[in-house]
PDB file of N, CA and C in Angstrom:
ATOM      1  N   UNK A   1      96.047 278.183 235.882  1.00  0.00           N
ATOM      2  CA  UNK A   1      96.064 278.670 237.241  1.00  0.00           C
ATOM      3  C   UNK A   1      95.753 280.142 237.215  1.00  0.00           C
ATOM      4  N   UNK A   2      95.782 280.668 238.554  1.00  0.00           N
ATOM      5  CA  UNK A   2      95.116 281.873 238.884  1.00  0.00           C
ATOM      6  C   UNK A   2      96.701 283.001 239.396  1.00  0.00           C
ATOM      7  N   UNK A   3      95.909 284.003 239.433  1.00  0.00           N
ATOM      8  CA  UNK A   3      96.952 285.517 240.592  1.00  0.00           C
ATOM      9  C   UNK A   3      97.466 284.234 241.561  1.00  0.00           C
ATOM     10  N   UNK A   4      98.925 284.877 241.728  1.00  0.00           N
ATOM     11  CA  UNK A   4     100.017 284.342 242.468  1.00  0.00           C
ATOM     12  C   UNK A   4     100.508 285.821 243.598  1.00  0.00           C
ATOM     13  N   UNK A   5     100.448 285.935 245.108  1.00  0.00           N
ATOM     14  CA  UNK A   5     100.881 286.950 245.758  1.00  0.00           C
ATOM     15  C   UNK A   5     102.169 286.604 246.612  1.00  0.00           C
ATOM     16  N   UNK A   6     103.073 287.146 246.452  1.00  0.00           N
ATOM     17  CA  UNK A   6     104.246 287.258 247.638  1.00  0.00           C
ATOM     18  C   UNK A   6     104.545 288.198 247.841  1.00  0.00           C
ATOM     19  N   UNK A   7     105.408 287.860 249.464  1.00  0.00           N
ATOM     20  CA  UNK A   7     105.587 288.752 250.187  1.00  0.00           C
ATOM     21  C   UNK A   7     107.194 288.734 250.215  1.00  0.00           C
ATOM     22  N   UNK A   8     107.776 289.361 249.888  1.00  0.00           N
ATOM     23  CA  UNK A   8     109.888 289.454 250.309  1.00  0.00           C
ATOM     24  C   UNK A   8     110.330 290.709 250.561  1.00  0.00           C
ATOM     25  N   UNK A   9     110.935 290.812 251.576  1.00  0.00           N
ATOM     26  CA  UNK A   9     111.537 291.573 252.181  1.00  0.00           C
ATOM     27  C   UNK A   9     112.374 292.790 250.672  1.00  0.00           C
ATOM     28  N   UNK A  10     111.807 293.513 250.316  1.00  0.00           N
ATOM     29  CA  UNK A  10     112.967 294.168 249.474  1.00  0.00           C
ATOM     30  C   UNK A  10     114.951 294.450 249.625  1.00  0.00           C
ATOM     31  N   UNK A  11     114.893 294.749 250.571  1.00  0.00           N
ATOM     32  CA  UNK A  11     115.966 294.659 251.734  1.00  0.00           C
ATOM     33  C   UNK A  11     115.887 293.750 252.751  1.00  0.00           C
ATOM     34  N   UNK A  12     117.727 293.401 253.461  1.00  0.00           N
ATOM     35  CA  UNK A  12     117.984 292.952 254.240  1.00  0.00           C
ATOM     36  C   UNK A  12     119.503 292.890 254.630  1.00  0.00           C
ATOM     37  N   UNK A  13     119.970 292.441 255.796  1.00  0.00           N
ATOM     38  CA  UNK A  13     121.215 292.324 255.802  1.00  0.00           C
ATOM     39  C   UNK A  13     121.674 291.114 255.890  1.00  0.00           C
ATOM     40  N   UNK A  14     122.874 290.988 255.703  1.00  0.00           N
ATOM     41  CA  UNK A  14     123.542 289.450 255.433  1.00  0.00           C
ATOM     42  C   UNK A  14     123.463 288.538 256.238  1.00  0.00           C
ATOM     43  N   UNK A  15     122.699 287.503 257.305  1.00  0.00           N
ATOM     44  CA  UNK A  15     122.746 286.657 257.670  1.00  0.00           C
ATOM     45  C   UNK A  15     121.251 287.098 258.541  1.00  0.00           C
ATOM     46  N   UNK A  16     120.011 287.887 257.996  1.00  0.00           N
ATOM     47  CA  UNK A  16     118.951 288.017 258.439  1.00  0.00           C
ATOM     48  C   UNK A  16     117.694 287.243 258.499  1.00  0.00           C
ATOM     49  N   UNK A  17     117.472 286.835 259.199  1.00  0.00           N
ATOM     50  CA  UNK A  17     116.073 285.975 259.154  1.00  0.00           C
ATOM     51  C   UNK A  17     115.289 286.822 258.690  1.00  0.00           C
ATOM     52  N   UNK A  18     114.752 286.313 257.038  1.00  0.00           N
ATOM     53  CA  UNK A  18     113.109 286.816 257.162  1.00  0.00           C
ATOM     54  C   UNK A  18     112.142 285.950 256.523  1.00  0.00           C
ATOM     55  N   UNK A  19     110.864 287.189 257.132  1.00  0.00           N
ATOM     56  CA  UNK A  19     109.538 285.909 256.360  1.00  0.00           C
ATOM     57  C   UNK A  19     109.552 286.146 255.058  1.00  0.00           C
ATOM     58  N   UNK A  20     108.839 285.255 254.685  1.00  0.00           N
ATOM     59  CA  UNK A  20     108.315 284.895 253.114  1.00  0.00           C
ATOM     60  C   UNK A  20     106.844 284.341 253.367  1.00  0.00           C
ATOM     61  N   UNK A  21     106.283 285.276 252.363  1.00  0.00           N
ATOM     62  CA  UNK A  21     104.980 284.647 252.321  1.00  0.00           C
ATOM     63  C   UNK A  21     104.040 284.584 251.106  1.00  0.00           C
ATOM     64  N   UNK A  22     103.703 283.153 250.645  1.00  0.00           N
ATOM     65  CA  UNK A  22     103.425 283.122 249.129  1.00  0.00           C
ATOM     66  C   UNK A  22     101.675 282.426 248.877  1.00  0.00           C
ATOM     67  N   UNK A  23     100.869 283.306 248.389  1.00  0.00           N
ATOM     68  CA  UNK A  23     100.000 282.919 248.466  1.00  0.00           C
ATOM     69  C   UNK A  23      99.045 282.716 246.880  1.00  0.00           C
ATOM     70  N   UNK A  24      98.736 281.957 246.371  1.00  0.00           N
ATOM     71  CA  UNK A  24      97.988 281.633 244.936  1.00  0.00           C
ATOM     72  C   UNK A  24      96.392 281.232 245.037  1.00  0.00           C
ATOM     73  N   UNK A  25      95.900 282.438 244.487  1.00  0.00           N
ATOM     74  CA  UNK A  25      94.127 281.824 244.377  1.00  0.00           C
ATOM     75  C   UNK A  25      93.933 280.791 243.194  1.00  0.00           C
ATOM     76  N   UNK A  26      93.164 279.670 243.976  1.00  0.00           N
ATOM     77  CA  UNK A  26      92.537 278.647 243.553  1.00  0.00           C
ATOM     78  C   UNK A  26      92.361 278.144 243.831  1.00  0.00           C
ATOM     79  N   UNK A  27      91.099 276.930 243.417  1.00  0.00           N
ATOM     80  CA  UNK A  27      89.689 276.567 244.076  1.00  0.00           C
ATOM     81  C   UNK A  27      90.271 275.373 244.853  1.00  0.00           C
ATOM     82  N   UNK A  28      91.200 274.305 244.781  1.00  0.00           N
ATOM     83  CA  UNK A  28      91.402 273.280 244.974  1.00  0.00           C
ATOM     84  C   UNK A  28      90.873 272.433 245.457  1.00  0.00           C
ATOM     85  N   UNK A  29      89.978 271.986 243.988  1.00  0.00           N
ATOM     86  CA  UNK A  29      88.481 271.474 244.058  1.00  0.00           C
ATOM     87  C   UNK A  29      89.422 269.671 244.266  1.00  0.00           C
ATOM     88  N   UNK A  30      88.502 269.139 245.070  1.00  0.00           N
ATOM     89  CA  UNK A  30      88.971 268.013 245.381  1.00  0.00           C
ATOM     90  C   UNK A  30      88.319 266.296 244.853  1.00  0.00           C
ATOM     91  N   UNK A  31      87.603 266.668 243.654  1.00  0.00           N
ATOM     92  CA  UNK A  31      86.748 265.500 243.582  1.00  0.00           C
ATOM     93  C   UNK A  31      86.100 264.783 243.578  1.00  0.00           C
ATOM     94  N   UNK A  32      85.913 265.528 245.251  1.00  0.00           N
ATOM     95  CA  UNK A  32      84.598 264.778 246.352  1.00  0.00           C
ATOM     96  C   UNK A  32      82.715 265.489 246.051  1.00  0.00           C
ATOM     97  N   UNK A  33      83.029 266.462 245.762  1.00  0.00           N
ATOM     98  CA  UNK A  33      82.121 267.399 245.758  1.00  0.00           C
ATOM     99  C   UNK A  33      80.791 267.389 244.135  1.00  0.00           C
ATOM    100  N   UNK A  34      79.461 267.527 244.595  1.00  0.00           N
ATOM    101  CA  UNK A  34      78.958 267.218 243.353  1.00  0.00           C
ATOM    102  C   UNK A  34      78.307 268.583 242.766  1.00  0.00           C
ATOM    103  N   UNK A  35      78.382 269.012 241.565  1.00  0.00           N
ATOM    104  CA  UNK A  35      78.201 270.017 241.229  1.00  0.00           C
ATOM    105  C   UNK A  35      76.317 270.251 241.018  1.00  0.00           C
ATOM    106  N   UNK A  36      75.737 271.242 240.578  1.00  0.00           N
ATOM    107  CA  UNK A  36      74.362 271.490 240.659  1.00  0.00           C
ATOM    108  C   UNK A  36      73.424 270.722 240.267  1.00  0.00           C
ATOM    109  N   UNK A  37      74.380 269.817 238.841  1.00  0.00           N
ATOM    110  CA  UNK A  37      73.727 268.929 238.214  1.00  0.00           C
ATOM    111  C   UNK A  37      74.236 267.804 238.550  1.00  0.00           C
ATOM    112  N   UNK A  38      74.302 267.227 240.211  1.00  0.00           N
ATOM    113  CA  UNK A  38      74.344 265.807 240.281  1.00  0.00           C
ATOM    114  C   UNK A  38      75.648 265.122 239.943  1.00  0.00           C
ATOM    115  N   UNK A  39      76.682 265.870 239.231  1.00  0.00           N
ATOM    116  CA  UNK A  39      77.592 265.413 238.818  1.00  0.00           C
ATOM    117  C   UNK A  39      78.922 265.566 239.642  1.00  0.00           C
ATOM    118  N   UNK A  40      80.295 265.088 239.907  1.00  0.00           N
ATOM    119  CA  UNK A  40      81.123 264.932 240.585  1.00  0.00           C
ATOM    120  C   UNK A  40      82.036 266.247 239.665  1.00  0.00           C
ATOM    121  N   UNK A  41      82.576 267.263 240.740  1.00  0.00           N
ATOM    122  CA  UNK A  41      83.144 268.239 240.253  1.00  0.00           C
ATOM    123  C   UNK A  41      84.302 267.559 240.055  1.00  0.00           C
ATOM    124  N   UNK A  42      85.609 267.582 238.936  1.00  0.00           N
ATOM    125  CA  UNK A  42      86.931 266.354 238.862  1.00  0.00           C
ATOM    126  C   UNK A  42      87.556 267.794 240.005  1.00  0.00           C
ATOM    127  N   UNK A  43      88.716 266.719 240.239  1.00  0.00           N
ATOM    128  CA  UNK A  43      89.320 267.435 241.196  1.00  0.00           C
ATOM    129  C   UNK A  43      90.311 268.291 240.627  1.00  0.00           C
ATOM    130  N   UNK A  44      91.141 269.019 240.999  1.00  0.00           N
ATOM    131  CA  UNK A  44      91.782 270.347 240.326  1.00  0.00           C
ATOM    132  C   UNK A  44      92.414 270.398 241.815  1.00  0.00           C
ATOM    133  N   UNK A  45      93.392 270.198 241.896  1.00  0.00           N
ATOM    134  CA  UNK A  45      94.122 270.660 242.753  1.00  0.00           C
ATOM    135  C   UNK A  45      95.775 271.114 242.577  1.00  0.00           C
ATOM    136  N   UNK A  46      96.526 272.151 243.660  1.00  0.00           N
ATOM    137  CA  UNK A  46      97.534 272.150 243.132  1.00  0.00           C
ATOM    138  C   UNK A  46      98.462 270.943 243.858  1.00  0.00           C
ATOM    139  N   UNK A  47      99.572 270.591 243.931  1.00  0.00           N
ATOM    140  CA  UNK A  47      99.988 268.962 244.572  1.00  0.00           C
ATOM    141  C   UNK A  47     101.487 269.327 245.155  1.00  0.00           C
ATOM    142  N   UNK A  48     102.529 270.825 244.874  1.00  0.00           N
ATOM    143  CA  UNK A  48     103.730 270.974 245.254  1.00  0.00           C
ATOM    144  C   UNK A  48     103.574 272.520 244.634  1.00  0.00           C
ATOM    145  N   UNK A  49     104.402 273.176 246.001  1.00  0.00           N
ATOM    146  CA  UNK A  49     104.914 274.695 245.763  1.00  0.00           C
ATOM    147  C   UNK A  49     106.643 274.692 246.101  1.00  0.00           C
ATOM    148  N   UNK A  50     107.494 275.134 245.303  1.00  0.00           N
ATOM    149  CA  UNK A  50     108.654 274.967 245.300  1.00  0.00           C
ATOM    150  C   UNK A  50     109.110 276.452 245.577  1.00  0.00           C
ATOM    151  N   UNK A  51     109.852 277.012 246.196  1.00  0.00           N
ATOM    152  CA  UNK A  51     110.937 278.291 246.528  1.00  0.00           C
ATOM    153  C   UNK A  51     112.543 278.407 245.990  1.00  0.00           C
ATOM    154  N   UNK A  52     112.437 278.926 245.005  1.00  0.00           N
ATOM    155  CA  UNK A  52     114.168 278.519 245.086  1.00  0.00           C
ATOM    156  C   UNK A  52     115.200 279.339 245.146  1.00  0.00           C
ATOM    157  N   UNK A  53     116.133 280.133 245.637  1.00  0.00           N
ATOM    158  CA  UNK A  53     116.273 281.355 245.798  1.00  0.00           C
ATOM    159  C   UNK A  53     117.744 280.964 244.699  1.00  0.00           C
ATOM    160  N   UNK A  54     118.419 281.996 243.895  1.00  0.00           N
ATOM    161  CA  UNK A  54     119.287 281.961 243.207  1.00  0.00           C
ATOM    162  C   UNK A  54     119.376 280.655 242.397  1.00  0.00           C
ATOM    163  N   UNK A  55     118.263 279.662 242.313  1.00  0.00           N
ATOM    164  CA  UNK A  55     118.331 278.634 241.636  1.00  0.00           C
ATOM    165  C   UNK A  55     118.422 277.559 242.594  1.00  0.00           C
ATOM    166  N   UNK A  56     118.550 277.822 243.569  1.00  0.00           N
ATOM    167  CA  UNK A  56     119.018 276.840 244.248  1.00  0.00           C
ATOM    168  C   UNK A  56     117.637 276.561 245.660  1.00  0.00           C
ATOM    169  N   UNK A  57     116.716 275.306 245.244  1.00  0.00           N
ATOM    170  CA  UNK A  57     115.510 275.008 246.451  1.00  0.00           C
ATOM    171  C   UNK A  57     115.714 275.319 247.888  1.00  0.00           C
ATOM    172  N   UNK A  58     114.907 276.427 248.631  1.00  0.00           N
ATOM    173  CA  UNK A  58     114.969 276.429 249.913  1.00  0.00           C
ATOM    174  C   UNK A  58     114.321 276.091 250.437  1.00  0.00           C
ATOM    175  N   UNK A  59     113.285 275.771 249.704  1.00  0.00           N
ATOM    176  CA  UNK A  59     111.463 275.049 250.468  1.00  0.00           C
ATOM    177  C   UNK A  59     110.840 274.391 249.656  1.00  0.00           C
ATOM    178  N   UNK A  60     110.319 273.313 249.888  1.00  0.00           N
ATOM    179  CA  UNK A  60     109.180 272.710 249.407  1.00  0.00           C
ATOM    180  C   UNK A  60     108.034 272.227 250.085  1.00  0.00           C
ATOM    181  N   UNK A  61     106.991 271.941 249.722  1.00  0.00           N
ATOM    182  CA  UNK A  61     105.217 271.698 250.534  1.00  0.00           C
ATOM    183  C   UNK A  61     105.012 271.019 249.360  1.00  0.00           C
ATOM    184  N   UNK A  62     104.602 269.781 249.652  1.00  0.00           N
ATOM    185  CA  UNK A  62     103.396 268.760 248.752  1.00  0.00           C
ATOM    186  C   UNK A  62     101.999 269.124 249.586  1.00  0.00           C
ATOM    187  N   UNK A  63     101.331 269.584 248.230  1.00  0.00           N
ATOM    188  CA  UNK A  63      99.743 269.568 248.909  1.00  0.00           C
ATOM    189  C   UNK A  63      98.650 268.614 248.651  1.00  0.00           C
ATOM    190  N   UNK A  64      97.768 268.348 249.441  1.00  0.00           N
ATOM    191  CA  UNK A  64      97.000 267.408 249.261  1.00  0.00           C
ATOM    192  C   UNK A  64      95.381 267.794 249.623  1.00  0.00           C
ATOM    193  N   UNK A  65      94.530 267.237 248.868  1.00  0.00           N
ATOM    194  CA  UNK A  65      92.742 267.391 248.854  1.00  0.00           C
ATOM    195  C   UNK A  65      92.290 268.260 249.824  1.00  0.00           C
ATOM    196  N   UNK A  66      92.886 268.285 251.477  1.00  0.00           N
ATOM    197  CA  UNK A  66      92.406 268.360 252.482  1.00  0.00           C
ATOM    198  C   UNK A  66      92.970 269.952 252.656  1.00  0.00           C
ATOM    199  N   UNK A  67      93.909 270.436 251.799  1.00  0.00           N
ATOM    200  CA  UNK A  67      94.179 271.710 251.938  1.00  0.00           C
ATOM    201  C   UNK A  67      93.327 272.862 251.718  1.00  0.00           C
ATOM    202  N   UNK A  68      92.788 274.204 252.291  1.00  0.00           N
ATOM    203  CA  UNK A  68      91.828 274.852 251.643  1.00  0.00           C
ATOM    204  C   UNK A  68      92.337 275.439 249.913  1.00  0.00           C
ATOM    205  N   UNK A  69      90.909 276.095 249.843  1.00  0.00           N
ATOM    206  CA  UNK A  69      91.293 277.245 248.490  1.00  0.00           C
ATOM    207  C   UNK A  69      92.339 278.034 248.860  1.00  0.00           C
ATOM    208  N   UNK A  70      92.849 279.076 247.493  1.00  0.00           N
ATOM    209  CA  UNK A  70      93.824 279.599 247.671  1.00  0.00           C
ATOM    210  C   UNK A  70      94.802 279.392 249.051  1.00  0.00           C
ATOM    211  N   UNK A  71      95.517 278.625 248.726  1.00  0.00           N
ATOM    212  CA  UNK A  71      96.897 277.859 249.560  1.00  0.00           C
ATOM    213  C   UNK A  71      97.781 279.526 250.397  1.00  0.00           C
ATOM    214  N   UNK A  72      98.063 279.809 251.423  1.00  0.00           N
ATOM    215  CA  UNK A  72      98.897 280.463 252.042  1.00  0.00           C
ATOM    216  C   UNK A  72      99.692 279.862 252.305  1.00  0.00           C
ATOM    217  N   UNK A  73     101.190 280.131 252.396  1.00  0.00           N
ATOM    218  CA  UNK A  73     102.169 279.301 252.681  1.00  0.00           C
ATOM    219  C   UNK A  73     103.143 280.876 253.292  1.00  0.00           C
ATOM    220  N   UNK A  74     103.695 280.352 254.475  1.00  0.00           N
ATOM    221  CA  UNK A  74     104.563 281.095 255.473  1.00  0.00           C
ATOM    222  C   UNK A  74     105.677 280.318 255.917  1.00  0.00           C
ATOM    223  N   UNK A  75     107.241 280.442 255.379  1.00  0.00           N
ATOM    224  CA  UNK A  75     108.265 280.356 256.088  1.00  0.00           C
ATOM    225  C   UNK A  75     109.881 281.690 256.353  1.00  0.00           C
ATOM    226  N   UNK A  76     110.610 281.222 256.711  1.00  0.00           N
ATOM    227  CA  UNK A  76     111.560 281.963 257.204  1.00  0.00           C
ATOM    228  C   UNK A  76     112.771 281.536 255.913  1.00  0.00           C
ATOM    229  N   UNK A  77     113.705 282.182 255.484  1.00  0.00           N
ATOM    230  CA  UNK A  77     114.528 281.897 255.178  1.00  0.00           C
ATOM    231  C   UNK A  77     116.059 283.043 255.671  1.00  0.00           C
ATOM    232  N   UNK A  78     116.878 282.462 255.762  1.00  0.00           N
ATOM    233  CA  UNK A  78     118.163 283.366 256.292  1.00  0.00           C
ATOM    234  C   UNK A  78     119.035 284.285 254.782  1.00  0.00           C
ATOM    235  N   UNK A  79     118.834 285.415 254.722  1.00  0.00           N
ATOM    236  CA  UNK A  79     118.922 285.947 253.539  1.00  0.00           C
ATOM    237  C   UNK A  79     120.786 286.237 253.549  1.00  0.00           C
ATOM    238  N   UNK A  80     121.265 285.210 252.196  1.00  0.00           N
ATOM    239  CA  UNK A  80     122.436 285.054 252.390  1.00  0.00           C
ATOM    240  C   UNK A  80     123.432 286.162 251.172  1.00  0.00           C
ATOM    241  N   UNK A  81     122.610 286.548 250.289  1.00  0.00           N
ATOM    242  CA  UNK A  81     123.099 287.048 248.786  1.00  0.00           C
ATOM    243  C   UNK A  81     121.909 287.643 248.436  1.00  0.00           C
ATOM    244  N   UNK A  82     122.218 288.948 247.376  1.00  0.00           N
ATOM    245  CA  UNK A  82     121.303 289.402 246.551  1.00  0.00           C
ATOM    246  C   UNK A  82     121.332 288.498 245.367  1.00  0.00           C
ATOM    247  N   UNK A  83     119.691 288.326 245.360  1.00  0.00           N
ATOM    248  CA  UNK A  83     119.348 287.654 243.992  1.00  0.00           C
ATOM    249  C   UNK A  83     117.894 287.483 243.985  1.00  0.00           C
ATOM    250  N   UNK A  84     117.239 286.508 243.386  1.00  0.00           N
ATOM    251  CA  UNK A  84     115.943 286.375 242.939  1.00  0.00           C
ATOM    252  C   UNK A  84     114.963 284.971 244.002  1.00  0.00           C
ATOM    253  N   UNK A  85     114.392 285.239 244.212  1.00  0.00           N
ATOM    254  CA  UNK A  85     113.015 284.341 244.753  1.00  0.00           C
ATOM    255  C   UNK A  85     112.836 284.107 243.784  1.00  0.00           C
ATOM    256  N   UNK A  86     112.512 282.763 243.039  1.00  0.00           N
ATOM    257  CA  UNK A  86     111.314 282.216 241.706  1.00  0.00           C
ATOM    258  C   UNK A  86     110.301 280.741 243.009  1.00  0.00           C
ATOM    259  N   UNK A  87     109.007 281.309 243.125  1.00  0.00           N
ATOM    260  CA  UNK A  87     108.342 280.296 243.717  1.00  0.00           C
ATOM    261  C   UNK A  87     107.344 279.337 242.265  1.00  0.00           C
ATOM    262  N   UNK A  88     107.659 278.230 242.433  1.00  0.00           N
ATOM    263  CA  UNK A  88     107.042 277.334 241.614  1.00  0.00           C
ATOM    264  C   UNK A  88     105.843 276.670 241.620  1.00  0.00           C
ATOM    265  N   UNK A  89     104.093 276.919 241.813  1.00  0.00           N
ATOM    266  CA  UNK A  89     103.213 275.865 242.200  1.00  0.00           C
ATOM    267  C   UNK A  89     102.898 274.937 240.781  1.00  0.00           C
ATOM    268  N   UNK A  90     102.897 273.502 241.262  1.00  0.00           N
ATOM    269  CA  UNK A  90     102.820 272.608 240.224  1.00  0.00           C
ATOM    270  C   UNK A  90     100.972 271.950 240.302  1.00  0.00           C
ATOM    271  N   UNK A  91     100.556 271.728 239.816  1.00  0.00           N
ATOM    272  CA  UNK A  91      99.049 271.371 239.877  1.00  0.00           C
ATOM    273  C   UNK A  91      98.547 269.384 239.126  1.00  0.00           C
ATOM    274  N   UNK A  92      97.552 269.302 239.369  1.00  0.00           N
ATOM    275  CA  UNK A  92      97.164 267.955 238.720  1.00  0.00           C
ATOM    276  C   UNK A  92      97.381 268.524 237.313  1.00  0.00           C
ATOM    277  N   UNK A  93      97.464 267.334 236.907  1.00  0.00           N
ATOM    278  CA  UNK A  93      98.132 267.137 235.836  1.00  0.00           C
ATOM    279  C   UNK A  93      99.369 267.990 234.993  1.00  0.00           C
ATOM    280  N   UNK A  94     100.169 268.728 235.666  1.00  0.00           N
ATOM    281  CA  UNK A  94     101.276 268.893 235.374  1.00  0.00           C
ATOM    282  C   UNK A  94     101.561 270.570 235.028  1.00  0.00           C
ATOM    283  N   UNK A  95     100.041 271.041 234.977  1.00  0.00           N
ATOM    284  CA  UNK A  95     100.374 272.195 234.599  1.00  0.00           C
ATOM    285  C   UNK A  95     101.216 273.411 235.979  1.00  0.00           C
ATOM    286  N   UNK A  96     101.787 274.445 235.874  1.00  0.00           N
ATOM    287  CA  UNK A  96     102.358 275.417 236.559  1.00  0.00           C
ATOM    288  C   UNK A  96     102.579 276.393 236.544  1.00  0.00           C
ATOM    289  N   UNK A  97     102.591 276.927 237.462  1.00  0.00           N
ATOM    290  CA  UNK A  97     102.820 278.738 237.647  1.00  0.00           C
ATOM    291  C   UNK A  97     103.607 279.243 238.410  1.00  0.00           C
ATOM    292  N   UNK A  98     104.444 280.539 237.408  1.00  0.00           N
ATOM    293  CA  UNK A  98     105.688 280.694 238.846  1.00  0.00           C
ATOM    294  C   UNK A  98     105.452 282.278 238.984  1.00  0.00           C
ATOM    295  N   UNK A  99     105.899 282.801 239.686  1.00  0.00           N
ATOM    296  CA  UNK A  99     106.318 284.296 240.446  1.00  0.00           C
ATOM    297  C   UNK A  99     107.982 284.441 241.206  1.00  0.00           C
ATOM    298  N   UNK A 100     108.255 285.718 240.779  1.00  0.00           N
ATOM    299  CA  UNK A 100     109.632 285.786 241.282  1.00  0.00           C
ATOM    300  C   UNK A 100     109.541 287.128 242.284  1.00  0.00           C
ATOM    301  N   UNK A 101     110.512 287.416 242.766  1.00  0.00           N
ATOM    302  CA  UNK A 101     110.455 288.535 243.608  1.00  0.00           C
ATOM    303  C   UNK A 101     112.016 288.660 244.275  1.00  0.00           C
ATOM    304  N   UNK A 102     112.668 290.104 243.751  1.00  0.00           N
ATOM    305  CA  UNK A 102     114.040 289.839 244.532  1.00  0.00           C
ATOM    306  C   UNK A 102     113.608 290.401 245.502  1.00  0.00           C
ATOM    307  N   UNK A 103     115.608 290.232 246.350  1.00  0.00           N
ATOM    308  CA  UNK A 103     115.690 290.962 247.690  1.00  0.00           C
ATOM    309  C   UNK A 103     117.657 291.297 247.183  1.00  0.00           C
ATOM    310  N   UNK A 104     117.578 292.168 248.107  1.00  0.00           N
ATOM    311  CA  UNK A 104     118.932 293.193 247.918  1.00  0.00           C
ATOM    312  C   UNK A 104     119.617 292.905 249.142  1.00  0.00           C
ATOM    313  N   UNK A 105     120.118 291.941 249.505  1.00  0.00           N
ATOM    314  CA  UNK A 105     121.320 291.776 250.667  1.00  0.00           C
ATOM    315  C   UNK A 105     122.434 292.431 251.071  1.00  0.00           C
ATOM    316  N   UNK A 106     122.541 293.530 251.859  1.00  0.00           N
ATOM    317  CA  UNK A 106     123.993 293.964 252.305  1.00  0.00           C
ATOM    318  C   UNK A 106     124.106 293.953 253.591  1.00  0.00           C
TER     319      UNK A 106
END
């Protein structure tokens, strides 16, 4: 896999809504498509992005063919404790890539 970008609030206070926003370049070539020489590009896609804040899952997205390149993904989470973001994207055939990013809660 490719550069992984997020976005987390460095700060926040204890029961704050904020965004999160996690974005990974790559092609998420789907299969369908035939390359210069006539041939079927295999597909390469990624298939699940996981969020888990202190270890513990706050989000998940299964992705599928119909998604573009580099995947953007935008949600909210209510920032309860200082600790760590680790976001997880999992790909065909099994391979993965993670990125972490804290935030400082008081």
């Amino acid at each position: 896999m490719s550069r992984s970008l997020i976005s987390v609030p460095k700060t926040a206070k204890t029961g704050e809504v904020v965004d999160i926003r996690a974005m990974t370049a790559h092609p998420m070539e789907t299969g369908h498509r035939m390359g210069p020489n006539g041939v079927a590009i295999p597909r390469n896609i990624l298939t699940r992005l996981t969020c888990s804040y202190n270890g513990e899952e706050v989000f998940a997205a299964d992705f599928f063919p119909a998604i573009s390149a580099n995947p953007f993904v935008s949600f909210s989470l209510v920032a309860t404790e200082s600790g760590t973001l680790t976001f997880e994207w999992t790909g065909d055939g099994g391979q993965s890539e993670t990125a972490s990013a804290e935030i400082v809660v008081s």
